[in-house]
Protein backbone atom coordinates (compact mmCIF):
# COMPACT_ATOMS: atom_id res chain seq x y z
CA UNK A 1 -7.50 -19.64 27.90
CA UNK A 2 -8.35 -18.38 24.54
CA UNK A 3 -11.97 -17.87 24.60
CA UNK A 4 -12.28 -14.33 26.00
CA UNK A 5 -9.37 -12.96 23.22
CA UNK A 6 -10.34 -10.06 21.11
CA UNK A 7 -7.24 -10.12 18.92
CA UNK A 8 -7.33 -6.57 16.96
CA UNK A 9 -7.89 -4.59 20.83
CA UNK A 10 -5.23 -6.94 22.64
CA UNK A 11 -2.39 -7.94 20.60
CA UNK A 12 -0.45 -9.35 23.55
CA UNK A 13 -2.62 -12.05 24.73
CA UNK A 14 -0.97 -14.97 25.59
CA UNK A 15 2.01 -14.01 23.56
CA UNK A 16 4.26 -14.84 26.51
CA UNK A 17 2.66 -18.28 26.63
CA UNK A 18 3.01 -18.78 22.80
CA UNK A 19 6.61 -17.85 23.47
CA UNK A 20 7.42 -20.27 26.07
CA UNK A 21 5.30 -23.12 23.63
CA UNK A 22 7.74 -22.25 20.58
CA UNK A 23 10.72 -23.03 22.69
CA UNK A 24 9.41 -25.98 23.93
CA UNK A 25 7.93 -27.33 20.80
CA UNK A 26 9.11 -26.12 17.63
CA UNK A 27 11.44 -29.12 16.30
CA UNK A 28 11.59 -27.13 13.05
CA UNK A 29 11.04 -23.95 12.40
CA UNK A 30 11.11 -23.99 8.85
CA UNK A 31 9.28 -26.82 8.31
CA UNK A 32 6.03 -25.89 5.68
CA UNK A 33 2.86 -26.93 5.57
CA UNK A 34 2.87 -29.64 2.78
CA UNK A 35 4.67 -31.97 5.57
CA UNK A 36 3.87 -33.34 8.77
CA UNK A 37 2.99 -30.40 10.72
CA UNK A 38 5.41 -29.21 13.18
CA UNK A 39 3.67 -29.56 16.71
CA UNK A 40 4.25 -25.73 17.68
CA UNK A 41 3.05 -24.66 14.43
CA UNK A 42 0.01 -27.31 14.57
CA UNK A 43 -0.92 -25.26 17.65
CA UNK A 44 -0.88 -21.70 16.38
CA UNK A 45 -3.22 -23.12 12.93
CA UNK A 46 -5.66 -24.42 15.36
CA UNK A 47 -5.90 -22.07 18.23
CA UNK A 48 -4.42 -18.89 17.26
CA UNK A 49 -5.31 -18.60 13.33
CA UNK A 50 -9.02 -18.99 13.70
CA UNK A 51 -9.13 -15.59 16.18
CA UNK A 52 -7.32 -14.11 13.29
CA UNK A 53 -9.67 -15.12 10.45
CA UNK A 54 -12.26 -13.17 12.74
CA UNK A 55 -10.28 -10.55 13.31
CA UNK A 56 -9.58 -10.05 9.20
CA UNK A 57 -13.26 -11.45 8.58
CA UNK A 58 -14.56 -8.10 10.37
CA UNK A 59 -11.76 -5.93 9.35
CA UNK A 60 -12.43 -2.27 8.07
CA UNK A 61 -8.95 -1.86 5.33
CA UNK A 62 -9.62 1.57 6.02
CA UNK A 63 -8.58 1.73 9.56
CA UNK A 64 -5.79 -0.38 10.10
CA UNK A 65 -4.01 0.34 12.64
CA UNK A 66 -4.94 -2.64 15.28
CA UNK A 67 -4.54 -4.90 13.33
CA UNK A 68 -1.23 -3.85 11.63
CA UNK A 69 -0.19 -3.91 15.34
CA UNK A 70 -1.58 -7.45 15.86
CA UNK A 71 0.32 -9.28 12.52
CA UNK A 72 3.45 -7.32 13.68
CA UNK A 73 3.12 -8.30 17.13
CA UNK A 74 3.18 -12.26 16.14
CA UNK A 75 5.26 -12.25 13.28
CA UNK A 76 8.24 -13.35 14.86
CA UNK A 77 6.20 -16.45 16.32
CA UNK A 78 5.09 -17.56 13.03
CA UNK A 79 6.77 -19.70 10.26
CA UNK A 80 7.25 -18.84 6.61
CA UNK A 81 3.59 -20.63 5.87
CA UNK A 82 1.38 -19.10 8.19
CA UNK A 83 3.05 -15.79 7.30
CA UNK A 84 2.21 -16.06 4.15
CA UNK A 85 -1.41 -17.39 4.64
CA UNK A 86 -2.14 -14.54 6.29
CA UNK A 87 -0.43 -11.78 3.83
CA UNK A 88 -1.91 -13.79 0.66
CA UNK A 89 -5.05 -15.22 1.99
CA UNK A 90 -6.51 -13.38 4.13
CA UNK A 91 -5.59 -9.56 4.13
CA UNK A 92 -4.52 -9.17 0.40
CA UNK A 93 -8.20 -10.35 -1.12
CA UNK A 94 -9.71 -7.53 1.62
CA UNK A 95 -6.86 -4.99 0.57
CA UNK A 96 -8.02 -5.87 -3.24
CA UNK A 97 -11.63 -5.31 -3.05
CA UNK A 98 -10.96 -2.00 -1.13
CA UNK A 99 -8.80 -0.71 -3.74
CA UNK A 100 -11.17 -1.89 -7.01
CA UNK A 101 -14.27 -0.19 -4.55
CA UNK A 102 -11.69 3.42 -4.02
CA UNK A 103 -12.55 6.26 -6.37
CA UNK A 104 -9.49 8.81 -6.92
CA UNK A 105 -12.38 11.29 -7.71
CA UNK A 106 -14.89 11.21 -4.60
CA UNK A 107 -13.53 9.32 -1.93
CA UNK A 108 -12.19 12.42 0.49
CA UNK A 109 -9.73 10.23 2.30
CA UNK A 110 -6.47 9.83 0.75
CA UNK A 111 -5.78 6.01 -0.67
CA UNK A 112 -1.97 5.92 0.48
CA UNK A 113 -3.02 7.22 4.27
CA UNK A 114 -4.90 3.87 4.40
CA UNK A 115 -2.72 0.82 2.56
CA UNK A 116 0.95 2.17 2.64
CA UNK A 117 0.50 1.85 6.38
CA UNK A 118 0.48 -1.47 5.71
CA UNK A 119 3.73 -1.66 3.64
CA UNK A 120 6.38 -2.62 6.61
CA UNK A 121 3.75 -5.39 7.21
CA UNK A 122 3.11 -6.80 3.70
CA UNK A 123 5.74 -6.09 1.95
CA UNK A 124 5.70 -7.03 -2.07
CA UNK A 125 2.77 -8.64 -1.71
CA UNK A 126 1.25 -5.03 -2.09
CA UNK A 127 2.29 -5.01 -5.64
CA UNK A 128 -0.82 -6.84 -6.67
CA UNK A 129 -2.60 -3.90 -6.05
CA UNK A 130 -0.23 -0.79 -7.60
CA UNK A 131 -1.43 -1.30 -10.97
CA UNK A 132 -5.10 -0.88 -10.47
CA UNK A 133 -3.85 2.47 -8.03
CA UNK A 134 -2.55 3.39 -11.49
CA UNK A 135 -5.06 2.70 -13.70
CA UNK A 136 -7.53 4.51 -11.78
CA UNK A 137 -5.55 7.70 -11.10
CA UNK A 138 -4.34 7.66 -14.64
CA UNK A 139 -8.45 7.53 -15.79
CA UNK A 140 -9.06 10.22 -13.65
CA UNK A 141 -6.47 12.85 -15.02
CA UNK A 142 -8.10 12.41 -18.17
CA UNK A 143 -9.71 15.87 -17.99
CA UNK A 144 -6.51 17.44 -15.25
CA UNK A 145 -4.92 20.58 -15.95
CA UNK A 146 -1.71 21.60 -14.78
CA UNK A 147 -3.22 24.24 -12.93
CA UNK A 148 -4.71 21.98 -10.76
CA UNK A 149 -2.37 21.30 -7.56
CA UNK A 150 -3.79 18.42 -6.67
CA UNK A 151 -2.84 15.80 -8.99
CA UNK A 152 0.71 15.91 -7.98
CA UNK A 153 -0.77 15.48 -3.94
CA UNK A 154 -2.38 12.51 -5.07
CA UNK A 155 0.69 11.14 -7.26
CA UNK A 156 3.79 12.18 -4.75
CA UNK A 157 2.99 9.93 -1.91
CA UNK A 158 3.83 6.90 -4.44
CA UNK A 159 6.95 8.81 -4.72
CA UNK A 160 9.79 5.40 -3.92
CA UNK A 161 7.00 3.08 -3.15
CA UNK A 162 6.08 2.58 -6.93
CA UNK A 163 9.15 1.10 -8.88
CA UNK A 164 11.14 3.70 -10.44
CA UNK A 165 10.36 2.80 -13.58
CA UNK A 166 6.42 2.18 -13.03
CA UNK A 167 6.51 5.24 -11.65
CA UNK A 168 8.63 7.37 -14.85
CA UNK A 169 5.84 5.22 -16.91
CA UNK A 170 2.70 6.60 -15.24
CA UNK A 171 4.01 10.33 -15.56
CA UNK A 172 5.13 9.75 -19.28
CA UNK A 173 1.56 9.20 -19.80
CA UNK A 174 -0.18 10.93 -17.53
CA UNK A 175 1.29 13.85 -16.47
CA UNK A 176 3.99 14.81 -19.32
CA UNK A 177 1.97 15.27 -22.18
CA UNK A 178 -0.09 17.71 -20.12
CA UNK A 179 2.64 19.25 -19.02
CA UNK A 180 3.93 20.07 -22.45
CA UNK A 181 0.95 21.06 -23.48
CA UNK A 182 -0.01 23.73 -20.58
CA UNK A 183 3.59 25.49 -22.35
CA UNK A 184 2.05 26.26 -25.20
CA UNK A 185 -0.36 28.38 -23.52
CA UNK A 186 2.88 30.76 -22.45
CA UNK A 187 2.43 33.87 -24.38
CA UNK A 188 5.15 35.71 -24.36
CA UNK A 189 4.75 38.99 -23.60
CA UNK A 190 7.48 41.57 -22.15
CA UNK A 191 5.16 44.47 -21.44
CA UNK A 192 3.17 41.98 -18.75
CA UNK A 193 4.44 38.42 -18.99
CA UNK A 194 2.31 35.82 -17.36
CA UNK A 195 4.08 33.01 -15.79
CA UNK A 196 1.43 30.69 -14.52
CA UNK A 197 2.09 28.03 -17.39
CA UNK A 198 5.58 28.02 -16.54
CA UNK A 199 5.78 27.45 -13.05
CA UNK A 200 3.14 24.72 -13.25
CA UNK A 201 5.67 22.81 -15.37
CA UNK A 202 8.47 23.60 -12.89
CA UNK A 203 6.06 22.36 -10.19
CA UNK A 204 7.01 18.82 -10.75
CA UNK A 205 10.28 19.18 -11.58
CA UNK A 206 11.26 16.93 -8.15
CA UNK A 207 8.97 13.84 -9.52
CA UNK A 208 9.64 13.78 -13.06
CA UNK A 209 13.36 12.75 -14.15
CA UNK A 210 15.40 15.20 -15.79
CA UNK A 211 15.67 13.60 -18.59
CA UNK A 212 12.15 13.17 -18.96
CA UNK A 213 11.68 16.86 -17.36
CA UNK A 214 14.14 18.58 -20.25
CA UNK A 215 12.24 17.01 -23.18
CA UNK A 216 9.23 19.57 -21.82
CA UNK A 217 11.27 22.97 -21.43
């Protein structure tokens, strides 16, 4: 019944079946995996996980979306354990290498279009892989100025996804001091006053806390 299954184009097959099977065999549904195995769960780690070790096995993290549908399509069939096999095991060491291989500076596709997709899905386990986001973003605003829009582009989509204070750390060190500096470049001058400095400043003044935001102005 399983052969023909292409998991990541067909989320749905056999679902129903699966369905009717954990009603009829499941004796306990939070049973884990260091006991005798329930007999439902037995069943979906030796039919159904092996279609999705090929289906992660030939997985591009960069286009997601079929097989976010698939793991949210089965979730409710699958205890604690296999849940977490699959987070942990098998799409967090893919999500990994994809983030150490992504380059702030020349990849043209946006990181957080890609992996925060896959937030509702994972969850914290996507924490593993924030402070390596930061690290490289924070490496390559080495050499930003404040003119440059596109840092805060970048930065804003991490805007509530990144702790609070992860996220108050990264622009106290990589964005503040920058900012500070651009105001001493504000010449003041009544007779033609140039404002550019200024306004870059006030730019992220809806990302960087006030209190953080007043020690710059």
């Amino acid at each position: 019944m399983m052969k023909p299954w292409q998991p990541p184009s067909n989320p749905n097959f056999a679902i129903d079946y699966f369905i009717t099977w954990k009603e009829l065999l499941e004796e306990n549904p939070n049973a884990g995996c260091h006991q005798e195995l329930d007999p439902f769960h037995h069943m979906l780690w030796t039919i159904w996980m092996p279609y999705i070790r090929q289906a992660v096995h030939s997985w591009n993290p960069r286009a997601s979306s079929q097989l976010i549908k698939l793991i949210e399509t089965w979730l409710p069939l699958l205890p604690l354990w296999i849940i977490n096999n699959v987070l942990y095991t098998l799409l967090l060491p893919k999500l990994k290498i994809e983030v150490e291989n992504w380059s702030p500076t020349s990849d043209t596709v946006p990181i957080h279009s890609w992996l925060q997709p896959w937030i509702p899905v994972m969850g914290d386990a996507l924490q593993d892989v924030f402070p390596t986001i930061r690290q490289k973003l924070g490496n390559a605003l080495t050499e930003w100025h404040p003119s440059d829009p596109s840092a805060k582009l970048i930065i804003q989509p991490w805007l509530g996804v990144w702790t609070t204070p992860s996220m108050d750390t990264f622009l106290l060190k990589c964005i503040v001091p920058k900012l500070a500096q651009s105001l001493t470049e504000l010449v003041i001058n009544p007779n033609h006053q140039v404002l550019d400095p200024f306004n870059w400043v006030m730019s992220w003044s809806d990302m960087i806390s006030p209190v953080h935001f007043s020690s710059i102005v």
